[in-house]
N, C-alpha and C. Protein backbone atom coordinates (compact mmCIF):
# COMPACT_ATOMS: atom_id res chain seq x y z
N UNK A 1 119.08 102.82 109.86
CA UNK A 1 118.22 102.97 108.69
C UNK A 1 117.52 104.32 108.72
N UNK A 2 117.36 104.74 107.56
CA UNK A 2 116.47 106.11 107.44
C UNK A 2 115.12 105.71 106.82
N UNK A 3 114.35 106.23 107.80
CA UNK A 3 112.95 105.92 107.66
C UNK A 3 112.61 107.28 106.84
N UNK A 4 112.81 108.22 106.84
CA UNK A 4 112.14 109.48 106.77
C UNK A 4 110.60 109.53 105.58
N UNK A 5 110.96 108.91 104.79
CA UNK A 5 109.98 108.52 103.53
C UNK A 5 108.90 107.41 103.67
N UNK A 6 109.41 106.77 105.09
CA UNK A 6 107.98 105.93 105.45
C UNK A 6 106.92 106.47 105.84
N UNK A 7 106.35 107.58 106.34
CA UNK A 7 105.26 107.88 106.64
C UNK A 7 104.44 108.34 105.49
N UNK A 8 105.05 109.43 104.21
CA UNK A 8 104.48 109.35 103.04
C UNK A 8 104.13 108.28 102.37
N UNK A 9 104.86 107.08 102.36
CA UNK A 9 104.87 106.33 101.98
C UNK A 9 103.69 105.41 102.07
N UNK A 10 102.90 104.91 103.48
CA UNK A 10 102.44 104.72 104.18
C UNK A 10 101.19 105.35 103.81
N UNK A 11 100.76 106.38 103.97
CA UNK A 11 99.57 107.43 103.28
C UNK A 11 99.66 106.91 101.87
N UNK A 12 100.20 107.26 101.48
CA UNK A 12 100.14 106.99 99.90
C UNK A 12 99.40 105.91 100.02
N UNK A 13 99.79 104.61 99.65
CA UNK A 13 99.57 103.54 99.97
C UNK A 13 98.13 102.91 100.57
N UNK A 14 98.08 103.61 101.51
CA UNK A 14 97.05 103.41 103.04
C UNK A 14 95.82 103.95 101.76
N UNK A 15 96.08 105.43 101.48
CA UNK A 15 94.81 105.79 100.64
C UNK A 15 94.53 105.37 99.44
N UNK A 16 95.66 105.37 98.57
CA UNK A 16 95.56 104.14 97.21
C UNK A 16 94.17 102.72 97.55
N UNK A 17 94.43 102.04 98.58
CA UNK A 17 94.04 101.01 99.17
C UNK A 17 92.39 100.98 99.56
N UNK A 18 92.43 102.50 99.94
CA UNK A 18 91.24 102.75 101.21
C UNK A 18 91.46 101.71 102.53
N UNK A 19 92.40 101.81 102.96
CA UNK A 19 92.81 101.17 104.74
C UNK A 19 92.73 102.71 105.49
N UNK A 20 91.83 102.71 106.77
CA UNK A 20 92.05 103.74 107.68
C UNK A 20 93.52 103.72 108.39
N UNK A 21 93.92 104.17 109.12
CA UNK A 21 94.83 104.20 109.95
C UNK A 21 94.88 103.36 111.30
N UNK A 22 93.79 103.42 111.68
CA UNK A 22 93.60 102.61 112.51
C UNK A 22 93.79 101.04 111.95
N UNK A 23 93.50 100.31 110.82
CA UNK A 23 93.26 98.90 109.84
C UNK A 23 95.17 98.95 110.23
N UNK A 24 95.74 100.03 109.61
CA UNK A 24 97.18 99.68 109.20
C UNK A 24 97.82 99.55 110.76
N UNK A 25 97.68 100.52 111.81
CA UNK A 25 98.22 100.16 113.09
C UNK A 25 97.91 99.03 113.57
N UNK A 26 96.65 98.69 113.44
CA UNK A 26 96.51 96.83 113.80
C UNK A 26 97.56 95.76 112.99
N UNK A 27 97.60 96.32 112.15
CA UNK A 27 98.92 95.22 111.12
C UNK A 27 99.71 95.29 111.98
N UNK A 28 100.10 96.97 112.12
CA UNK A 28 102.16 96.44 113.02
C UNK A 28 101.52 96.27 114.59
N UNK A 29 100.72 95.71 115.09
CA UNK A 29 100.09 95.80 116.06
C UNK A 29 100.48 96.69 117.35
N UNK A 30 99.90 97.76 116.81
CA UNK A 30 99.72 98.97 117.98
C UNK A 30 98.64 100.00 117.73
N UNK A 31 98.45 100.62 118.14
CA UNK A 31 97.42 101.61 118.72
C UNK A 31 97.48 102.44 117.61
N UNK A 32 96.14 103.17 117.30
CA UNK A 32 96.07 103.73 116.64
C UNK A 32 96.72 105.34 116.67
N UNK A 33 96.84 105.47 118.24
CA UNK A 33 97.39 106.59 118.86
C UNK A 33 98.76 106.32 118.20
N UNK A 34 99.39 105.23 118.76
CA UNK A 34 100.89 104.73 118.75
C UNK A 34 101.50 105.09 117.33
N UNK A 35 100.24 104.58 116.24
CA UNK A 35 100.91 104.95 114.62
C UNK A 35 100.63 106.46 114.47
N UNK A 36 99.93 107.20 114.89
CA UNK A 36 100.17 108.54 114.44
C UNK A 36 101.88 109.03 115.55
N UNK A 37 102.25 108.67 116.38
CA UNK A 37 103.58 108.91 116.96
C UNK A 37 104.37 108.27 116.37
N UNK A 38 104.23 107.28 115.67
CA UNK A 38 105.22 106.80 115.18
C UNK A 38 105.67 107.27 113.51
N UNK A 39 104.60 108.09 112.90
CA UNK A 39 104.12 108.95 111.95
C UNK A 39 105.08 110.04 112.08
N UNK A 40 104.74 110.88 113.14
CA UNK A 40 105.22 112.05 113.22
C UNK A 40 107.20 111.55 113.63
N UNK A 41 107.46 110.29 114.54
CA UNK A 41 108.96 110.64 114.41
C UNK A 41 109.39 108.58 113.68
N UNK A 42 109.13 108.51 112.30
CA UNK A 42 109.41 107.69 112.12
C UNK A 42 110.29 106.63 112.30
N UNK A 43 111.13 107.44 112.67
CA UNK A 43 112.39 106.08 113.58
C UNK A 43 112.19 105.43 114.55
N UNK A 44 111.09 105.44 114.99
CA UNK A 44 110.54 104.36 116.18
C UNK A 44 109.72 103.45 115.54
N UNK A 45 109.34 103.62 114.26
CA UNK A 45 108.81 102.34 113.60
C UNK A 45 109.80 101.03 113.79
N UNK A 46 109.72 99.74 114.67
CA UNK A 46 110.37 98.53 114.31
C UNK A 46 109.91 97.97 113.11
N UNK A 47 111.07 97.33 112.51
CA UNK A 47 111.29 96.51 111.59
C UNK A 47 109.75 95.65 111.39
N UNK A 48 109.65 94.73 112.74
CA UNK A 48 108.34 93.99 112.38
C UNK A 48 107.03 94.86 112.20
N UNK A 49 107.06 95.94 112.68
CA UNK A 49 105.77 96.55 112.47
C UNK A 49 105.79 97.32 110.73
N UNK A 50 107.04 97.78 110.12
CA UNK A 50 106.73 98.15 109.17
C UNK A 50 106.61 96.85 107.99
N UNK A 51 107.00 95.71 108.25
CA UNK A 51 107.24 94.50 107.42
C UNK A 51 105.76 94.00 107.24
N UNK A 52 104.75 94.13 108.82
CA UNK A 52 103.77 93.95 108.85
C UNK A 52 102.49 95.08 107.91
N UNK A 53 103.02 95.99 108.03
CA UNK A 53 102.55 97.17 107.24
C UNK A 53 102.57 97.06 105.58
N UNK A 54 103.75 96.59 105.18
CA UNK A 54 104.12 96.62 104.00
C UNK A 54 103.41 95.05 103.69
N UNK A 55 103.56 94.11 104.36
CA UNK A 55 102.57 92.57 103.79
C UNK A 55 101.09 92.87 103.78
N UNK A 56 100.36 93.77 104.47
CA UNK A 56 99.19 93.98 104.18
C UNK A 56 98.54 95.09 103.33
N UNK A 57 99.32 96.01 102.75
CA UNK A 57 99.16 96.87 101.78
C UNK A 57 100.00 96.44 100.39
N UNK A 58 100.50 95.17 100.61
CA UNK A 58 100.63 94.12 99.00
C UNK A 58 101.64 94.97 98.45
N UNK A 59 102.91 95.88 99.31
CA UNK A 59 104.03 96.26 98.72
C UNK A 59 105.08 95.48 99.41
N UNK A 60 105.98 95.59 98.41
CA UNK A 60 107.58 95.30 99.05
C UNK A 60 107.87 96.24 99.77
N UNK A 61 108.45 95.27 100.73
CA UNK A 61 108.84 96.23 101.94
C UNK A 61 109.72 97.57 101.90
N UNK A 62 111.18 97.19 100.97
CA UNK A 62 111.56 98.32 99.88
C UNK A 62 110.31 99.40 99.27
N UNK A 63 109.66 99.27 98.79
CA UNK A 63 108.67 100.00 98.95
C UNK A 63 108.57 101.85 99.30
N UNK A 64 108.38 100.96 101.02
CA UNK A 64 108.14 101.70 102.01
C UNK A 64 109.04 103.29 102.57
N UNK A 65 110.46 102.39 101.53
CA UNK A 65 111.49 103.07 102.22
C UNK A 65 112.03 104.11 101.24
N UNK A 66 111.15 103.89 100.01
CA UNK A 66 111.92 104.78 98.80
C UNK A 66 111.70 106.02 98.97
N UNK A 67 112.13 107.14 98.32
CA UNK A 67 112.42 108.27 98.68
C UNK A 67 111.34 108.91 96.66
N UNK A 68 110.92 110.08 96.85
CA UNK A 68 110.21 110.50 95.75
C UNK A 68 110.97 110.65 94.69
């Protein structure tokens, strides 16, 4: 899968919302450190952590993955 559009995605979203970064790394449960690395090389996002991401910012998980 190509993530590349999840981290915009993610911001977008995150700030639309007002969720810090830290709120959204507790969703896919990891570190707040962990989501800015996982930010910068998005293909280490797992499945459950972005599914978890996407159920608490009230998008489809598709969503996450669309491209601009």
């Amino acid at each position: 899968m190509d993530f590349k559009a999840v981290p915009a995605n993610i911001k977008r979203y995150m700030l639309l919302r007002g969720y810090s970064l830290k709120q959204v790394g507790c969703w896919a449960g990891i570190s707040e450190r962990t989501m800015y690395a996982r930010l910068r090389d998005p293909d280490t996002f797992t499945l459950g952590e972005l599914f978890g991401i996407a159920k608490h910012l009230k998008i489809n998980f598709e969503k996450l993955l669309e491209t601009a």
